[in-house]
PDB file of N, CA and C in Angstrom:
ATOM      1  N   UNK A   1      19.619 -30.700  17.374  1.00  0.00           N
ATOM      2  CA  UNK A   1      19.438 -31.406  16.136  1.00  0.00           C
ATOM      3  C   UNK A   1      18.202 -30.896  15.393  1.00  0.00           C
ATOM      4  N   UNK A   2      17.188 -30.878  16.323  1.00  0.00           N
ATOM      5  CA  UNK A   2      15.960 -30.383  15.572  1.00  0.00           C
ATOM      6  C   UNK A   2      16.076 -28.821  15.294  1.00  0.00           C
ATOM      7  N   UNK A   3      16.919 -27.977  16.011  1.00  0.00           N
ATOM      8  CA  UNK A   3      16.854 -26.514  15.671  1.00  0.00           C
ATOM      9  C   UNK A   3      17.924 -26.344  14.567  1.00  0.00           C
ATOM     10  N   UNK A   4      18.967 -27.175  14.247  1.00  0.00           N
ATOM     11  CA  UNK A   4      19.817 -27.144  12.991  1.00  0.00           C
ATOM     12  C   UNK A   4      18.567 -27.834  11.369  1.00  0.00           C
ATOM     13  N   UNK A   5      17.510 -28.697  11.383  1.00  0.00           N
ATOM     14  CA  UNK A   5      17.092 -28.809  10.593  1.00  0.00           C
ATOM     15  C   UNK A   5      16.369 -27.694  10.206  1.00  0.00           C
ATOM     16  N   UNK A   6      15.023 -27.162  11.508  1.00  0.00           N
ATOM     17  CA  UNK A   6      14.519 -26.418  11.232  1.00  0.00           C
ATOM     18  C   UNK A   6      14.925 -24.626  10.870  1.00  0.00           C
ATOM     19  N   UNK A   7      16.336 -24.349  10.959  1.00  0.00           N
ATOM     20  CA  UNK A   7      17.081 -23.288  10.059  1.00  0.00           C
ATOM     21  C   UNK A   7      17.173 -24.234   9.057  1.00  0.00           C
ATOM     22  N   UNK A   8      17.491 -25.112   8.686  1.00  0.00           N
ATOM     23  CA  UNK A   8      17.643 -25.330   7.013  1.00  0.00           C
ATOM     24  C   UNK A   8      16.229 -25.160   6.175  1.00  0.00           C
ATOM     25  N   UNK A   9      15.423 -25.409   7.119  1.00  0.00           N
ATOM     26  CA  UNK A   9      14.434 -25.510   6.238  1.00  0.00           C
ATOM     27  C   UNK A   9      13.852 -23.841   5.813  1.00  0.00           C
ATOM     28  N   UNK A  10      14.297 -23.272   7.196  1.00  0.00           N
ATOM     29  CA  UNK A  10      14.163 -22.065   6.766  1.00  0.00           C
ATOM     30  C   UNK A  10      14.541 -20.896   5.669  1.00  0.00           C
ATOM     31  N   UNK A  11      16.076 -21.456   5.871  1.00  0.00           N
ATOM     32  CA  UNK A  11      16.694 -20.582   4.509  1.00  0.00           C
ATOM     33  C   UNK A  11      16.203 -21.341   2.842  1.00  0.00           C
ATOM     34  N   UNK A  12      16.082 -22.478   3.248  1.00  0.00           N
ATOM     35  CA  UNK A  12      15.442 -23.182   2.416  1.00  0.00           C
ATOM     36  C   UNK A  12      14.088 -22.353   1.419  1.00  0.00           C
ATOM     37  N   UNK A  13      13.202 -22.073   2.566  1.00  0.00           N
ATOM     38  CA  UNK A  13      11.827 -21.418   2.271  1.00  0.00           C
ATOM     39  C   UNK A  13      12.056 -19.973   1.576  1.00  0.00           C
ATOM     40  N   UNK A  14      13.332 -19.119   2.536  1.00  0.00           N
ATOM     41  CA  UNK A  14      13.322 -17.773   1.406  1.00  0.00           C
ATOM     42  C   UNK A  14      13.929 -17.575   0.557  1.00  0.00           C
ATOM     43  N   UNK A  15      14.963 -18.497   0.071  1.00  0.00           N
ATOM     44  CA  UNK A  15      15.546 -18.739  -1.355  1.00  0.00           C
ATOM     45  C   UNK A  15      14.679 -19.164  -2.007  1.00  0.00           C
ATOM     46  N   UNK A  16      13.267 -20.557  -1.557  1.00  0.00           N
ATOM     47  CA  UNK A  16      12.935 -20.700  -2.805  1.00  0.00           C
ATOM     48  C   UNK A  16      11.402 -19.401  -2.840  1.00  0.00           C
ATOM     49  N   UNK A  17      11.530 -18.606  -1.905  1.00  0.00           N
ATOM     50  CA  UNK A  17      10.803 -17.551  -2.080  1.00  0.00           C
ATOM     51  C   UNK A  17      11.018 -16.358  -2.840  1.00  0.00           C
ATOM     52  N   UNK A  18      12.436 -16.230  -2.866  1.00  0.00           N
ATOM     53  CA  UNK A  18      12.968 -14.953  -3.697  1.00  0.00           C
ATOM     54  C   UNK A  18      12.944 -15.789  -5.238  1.00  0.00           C
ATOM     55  N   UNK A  19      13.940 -16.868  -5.219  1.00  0.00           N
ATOM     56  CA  UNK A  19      13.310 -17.055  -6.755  1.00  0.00           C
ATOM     57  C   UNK A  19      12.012 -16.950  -7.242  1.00  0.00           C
ATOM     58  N   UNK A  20      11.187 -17.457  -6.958  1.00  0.00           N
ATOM     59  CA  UNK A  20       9.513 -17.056  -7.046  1.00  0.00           C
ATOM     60  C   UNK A  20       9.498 -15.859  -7.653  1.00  0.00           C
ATOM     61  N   UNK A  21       9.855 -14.664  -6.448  1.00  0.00           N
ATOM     62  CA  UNK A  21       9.674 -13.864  -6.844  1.00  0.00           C
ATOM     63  C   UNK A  21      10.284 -13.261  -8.006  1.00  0.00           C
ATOM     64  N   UNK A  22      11.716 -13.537  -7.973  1.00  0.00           N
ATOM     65  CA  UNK A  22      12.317 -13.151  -9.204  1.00  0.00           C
ATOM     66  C   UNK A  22      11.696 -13.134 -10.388  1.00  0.00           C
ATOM     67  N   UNK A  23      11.321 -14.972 -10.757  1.00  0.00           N
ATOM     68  CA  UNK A  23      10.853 -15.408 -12.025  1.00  0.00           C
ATOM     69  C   UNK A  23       9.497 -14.829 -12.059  1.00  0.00           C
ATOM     70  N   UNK A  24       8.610 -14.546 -11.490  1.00  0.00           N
ATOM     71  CA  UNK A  24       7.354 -13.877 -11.589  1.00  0.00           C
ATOM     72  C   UNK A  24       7.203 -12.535 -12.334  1.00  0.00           C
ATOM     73  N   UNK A  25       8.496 -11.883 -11.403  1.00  0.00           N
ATOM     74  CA  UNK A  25       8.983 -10.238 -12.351  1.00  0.00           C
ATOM     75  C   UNK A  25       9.433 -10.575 -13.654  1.00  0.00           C
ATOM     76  N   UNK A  26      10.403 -11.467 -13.734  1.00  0.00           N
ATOM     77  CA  UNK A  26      11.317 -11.894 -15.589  1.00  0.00           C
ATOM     78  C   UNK A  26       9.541 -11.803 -16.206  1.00  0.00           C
ATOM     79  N   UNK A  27       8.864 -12.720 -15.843  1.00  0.00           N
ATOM     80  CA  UNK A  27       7.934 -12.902 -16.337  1.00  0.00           C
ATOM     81  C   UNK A  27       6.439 -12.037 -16.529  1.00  0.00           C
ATOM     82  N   UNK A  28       6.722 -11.268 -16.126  1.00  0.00           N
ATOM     83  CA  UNK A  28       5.796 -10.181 -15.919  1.00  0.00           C
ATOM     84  C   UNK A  28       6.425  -9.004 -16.910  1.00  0.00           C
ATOM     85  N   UNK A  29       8.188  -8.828 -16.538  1.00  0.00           N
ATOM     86  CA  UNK A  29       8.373  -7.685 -17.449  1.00  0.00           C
ATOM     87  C   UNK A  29       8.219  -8.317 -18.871  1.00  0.00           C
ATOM     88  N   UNK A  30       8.541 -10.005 -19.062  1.00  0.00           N
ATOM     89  CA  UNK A  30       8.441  -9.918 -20.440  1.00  0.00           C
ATOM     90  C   UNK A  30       7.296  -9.775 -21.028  1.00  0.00           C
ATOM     91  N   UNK A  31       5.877 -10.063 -20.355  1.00  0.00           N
ATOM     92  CA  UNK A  31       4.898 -10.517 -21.090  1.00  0.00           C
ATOM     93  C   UNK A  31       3.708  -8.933 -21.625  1.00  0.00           C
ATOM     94  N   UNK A  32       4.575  -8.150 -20.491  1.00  0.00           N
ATOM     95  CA  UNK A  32       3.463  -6.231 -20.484  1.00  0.00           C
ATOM     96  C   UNK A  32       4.137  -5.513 -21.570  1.00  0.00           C
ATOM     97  N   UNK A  33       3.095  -4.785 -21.781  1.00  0.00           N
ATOM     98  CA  UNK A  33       3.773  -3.843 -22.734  1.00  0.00           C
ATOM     99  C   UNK A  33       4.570  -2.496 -22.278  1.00  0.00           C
ATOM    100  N   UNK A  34       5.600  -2.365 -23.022  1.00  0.00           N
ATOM    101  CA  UNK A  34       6.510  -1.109 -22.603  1.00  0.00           C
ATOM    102  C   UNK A  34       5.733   0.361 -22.207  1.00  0.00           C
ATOM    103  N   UNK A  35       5.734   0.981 -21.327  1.00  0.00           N
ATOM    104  CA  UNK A  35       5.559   2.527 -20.818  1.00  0.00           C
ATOM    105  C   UNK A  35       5.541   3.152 -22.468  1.00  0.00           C
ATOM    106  N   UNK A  36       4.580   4.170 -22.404  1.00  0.00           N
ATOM    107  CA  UNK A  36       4.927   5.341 -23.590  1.00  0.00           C
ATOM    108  C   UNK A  36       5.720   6.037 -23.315  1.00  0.00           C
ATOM    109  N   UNK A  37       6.114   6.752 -24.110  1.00  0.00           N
ATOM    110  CA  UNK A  37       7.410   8.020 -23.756  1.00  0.00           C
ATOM    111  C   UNK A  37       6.512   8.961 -22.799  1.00  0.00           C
ATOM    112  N   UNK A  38       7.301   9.772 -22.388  1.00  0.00           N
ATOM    113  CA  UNK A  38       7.264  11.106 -21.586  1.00  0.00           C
ATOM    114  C   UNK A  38       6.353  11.944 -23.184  1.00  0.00           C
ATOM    115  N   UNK A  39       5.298  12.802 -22.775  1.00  0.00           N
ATOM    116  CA  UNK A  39       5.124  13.602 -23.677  1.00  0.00           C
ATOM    117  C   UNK A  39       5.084  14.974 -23.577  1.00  0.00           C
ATOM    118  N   UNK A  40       5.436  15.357 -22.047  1.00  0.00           N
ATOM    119  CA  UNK A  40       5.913  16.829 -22.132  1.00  0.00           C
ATOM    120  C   UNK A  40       7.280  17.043 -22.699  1.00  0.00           C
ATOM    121  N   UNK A  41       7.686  18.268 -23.492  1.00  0.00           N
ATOM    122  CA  UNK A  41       8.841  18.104 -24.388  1.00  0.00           C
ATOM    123  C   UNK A  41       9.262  19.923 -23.873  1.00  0.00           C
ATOM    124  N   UNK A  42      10.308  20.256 -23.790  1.00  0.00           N
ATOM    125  CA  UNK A  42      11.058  21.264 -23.530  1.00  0.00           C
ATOM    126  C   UNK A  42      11.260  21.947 -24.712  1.00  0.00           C
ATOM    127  N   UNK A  43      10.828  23.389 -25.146  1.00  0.00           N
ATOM    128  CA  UNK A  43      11.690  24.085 -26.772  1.00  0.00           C
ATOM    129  C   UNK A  43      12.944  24.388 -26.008  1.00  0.00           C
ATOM    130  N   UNK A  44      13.989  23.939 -26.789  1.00  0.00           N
ATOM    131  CA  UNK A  44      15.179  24.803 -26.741  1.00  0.00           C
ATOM    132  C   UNK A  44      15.426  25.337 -27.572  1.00  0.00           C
ATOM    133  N   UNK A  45      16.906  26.527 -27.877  1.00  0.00           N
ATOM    134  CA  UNK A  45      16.955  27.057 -28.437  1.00  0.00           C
ATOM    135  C   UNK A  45      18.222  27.229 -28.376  1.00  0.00           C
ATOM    136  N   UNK A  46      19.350  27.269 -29.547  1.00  0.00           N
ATOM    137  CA  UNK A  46      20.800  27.498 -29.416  1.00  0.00           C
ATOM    138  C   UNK A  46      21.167  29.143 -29.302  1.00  0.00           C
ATOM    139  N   UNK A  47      21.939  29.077 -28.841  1.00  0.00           N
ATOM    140  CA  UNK A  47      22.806  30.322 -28.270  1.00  0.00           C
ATOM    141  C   UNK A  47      23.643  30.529 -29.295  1.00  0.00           C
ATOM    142  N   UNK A  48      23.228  31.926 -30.043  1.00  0.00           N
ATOM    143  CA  UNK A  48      24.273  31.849 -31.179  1.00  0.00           C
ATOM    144  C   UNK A  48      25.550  32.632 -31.212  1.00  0.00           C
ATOM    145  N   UNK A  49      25.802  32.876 -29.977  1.00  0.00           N
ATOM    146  CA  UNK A  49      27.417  33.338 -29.387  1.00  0.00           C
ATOM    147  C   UNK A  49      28.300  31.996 -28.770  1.00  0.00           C
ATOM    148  N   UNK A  50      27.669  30.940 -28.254  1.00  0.00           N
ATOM    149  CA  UNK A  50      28.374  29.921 -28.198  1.00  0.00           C
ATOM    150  C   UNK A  50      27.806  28.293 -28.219  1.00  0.00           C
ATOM    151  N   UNK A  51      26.797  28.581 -28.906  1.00  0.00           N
ATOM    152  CA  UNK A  51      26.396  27.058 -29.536  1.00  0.00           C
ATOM    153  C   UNK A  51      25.591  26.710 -28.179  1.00  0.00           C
ATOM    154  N   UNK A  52      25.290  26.862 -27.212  1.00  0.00           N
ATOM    155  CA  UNK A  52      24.610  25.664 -26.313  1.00  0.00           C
ATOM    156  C   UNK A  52      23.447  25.949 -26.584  1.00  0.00           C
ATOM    157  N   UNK A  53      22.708  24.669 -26.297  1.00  0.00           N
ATOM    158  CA  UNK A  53      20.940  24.933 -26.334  1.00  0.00           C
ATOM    159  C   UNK A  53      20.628  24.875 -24.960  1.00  0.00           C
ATOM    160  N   UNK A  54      19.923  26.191 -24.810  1.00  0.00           N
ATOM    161  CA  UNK A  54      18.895  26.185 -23.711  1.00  0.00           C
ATOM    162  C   UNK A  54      17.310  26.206 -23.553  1.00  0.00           C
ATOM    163  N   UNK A  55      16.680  26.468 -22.582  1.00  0.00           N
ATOM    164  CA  UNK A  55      15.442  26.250 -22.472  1.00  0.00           C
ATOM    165  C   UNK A  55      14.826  27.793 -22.585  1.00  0.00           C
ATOM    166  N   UNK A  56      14.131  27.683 -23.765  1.00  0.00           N
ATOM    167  CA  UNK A  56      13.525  29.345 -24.617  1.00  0.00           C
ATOM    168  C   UNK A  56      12.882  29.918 -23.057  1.00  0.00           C
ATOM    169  N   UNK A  57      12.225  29.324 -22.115  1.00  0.00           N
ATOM    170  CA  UNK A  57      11.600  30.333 -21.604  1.00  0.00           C
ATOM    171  C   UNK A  57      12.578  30.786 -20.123  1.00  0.00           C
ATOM    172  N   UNK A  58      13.796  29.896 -20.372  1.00  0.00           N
ATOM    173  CA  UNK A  58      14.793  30.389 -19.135  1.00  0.00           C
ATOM    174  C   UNK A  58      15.941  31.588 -19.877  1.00  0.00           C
ATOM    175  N   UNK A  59      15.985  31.852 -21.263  1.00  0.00           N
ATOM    176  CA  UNK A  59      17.233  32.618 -21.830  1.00  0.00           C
ATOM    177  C   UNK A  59      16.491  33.871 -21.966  1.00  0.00           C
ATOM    178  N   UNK A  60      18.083  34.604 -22.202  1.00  0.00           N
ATOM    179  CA  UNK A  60      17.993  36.076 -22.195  1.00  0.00           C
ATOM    180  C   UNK A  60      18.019  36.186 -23.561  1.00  0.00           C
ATOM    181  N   UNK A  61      17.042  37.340 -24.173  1.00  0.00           N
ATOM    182  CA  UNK A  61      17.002  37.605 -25.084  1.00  0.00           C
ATOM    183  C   UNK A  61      17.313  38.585 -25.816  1.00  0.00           C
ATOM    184  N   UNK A  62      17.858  39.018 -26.973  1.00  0.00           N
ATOM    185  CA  UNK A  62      18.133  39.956 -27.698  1.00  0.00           C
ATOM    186  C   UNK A  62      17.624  40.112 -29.467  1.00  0.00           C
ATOM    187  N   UNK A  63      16.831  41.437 -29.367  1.00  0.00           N
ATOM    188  CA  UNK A  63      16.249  41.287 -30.620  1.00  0.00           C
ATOM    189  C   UNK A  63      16.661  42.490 -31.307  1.00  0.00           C
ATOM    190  N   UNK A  64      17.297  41.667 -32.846  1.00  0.00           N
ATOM    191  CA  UNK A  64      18.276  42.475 -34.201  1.00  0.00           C
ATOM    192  C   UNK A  64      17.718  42.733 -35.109  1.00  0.00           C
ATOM    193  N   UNK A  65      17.563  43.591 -35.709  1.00  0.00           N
ATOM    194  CA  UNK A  65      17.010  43.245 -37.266  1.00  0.00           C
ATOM    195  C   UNK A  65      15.210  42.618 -37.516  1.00  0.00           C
ATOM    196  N   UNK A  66      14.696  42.950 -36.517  1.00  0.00           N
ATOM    197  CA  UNK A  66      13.285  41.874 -36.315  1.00  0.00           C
ATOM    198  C   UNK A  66      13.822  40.844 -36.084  1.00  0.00           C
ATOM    199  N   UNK A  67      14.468  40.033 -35.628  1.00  0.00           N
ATOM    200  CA  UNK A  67      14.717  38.695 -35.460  1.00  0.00           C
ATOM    201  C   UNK A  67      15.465  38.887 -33.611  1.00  0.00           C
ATOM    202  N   UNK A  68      14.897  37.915 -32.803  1.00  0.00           N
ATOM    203  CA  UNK A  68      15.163  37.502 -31.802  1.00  0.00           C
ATOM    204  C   UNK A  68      15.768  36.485 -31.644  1.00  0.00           C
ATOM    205  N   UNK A  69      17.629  36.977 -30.773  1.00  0.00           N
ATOM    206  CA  UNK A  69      18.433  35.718 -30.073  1.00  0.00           C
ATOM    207  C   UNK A  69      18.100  35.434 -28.979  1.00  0.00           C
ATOM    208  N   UNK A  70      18.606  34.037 -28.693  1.00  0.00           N
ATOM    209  CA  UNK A  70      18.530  33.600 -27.657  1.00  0.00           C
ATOM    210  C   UNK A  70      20.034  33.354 -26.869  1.00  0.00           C
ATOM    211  N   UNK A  71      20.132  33.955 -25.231  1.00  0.00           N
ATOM    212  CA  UNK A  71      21.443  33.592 -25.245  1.00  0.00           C
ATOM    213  C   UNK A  71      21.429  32.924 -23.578  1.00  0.00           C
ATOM    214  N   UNK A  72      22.441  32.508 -23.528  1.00  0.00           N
ATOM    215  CA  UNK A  72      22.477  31.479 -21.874  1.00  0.00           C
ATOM    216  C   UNK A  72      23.132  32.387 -20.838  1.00  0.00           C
ATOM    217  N   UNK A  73      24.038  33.078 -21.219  1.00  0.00           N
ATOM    218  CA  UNK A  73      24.457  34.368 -20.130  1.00  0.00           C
ATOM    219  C   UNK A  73      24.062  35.484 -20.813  1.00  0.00           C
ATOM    220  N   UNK A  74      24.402  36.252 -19.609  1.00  0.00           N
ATOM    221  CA  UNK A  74      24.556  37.922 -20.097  1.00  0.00           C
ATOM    222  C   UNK A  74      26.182  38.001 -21.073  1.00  0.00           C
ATOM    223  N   UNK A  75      26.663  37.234 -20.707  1.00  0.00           N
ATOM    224  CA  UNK A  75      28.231  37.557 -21.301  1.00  0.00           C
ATOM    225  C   UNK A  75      27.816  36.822 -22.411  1.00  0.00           C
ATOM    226  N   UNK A  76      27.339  36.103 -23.331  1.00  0.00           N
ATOM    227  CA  UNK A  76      26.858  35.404 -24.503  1.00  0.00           C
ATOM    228  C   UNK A  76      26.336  36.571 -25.043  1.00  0.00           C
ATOM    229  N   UNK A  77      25.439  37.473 -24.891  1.00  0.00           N
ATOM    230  CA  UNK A  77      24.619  38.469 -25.285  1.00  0.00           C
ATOM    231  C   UNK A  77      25.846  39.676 -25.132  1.00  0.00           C
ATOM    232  N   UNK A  78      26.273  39.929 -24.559  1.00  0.00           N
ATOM    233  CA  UNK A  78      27.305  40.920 -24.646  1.00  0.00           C
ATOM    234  C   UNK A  78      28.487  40.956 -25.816  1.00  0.00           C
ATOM    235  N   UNK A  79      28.575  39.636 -25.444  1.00  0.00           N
ATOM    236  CA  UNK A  79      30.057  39.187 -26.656  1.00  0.00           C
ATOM    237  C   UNK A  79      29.545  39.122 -28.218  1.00  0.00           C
ATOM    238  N   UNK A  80      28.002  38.678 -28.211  1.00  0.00           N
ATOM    239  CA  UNK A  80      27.030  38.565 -29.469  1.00  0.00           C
ATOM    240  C   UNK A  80      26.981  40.429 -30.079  1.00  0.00           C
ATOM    241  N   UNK A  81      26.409  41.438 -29.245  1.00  0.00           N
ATOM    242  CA  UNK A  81      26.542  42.609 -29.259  1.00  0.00           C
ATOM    243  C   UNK A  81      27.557  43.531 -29.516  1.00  0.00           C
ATOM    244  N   UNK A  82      28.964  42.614 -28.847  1.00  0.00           N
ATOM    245  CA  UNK A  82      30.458  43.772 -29.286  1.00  0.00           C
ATOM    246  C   UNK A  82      30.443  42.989 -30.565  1.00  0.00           C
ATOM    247  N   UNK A  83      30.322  41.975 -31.205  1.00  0.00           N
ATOM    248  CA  UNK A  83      30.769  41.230 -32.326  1.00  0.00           C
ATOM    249  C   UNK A  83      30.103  42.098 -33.318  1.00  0.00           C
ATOM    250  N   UNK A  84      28.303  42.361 -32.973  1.00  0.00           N
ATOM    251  CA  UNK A  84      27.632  43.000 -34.495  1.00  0.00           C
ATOM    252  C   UNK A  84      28.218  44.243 -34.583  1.00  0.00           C
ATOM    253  N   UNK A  85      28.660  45.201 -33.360  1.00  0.00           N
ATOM    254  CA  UNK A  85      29.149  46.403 -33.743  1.00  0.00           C
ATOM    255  C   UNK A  85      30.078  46.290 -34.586  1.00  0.00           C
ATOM    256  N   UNK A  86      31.083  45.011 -34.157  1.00  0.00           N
ATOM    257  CA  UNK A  86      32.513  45.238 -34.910  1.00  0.00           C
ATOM    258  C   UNK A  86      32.862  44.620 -35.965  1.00  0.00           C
ATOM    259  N   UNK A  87      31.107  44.054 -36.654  1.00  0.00           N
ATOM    260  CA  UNK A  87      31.199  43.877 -38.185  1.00  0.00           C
ATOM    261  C   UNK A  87      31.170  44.888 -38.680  1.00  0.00           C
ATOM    262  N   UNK A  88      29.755  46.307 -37.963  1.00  0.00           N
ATOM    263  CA  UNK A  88      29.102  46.828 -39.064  1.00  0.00           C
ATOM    264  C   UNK A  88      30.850  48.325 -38.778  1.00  0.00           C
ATOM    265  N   UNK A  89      31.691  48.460 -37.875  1.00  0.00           N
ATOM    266  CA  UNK A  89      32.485  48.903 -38.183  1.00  0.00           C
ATOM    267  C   UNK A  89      32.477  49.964 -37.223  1.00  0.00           C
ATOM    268  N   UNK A  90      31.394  49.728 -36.115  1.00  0.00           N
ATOM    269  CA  UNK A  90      31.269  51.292 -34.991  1.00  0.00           C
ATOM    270  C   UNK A  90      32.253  51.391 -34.024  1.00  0.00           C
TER     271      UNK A  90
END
């Protein structure tokens, strides 16, 4: 008899312990102020053989005309390369 009360009282104690804790956090996240953003920032750069943006200091590069592409494969840069030949007509 006495070991059936004293489990009630027990589960008793960590339910009303987890609520505690719960409402302490509700109440804590509402009352702090939000984190700043992240301020390291990544340049990317689009791939102008097939549109994706990648990260400038991971792509392969190819430079036209004074002007430097950026591309995500070798086959982006290849396919970019048969294309200018087979504007200018070689």
């Amino acid at each position: 008899m006495v070991l059936g009360w004293l489990i009630r009282f027990l589960v008793v104690m960590v339910l009303v312990r987890l609520a505690w804790k719960f409402l302490t956090g509700f109440a804590q996240g509402a009352t702090t102020r939000p984190q700043a953003p992240p301020t390291k920032t990544v340049a990317l750069v689009r791939d102008p053989a097939c549109g994706t943006y990648i990260d400038r200091s991971r792509a392969m590069t190819l430079r036209h005309n004074g002007v430097t592409h950026h591309f995500c494969s070798e086959d982006c840069r290849t396919g970019f390369q048969q294309g200018r030949r087979a504007a200018k007509g070689v």
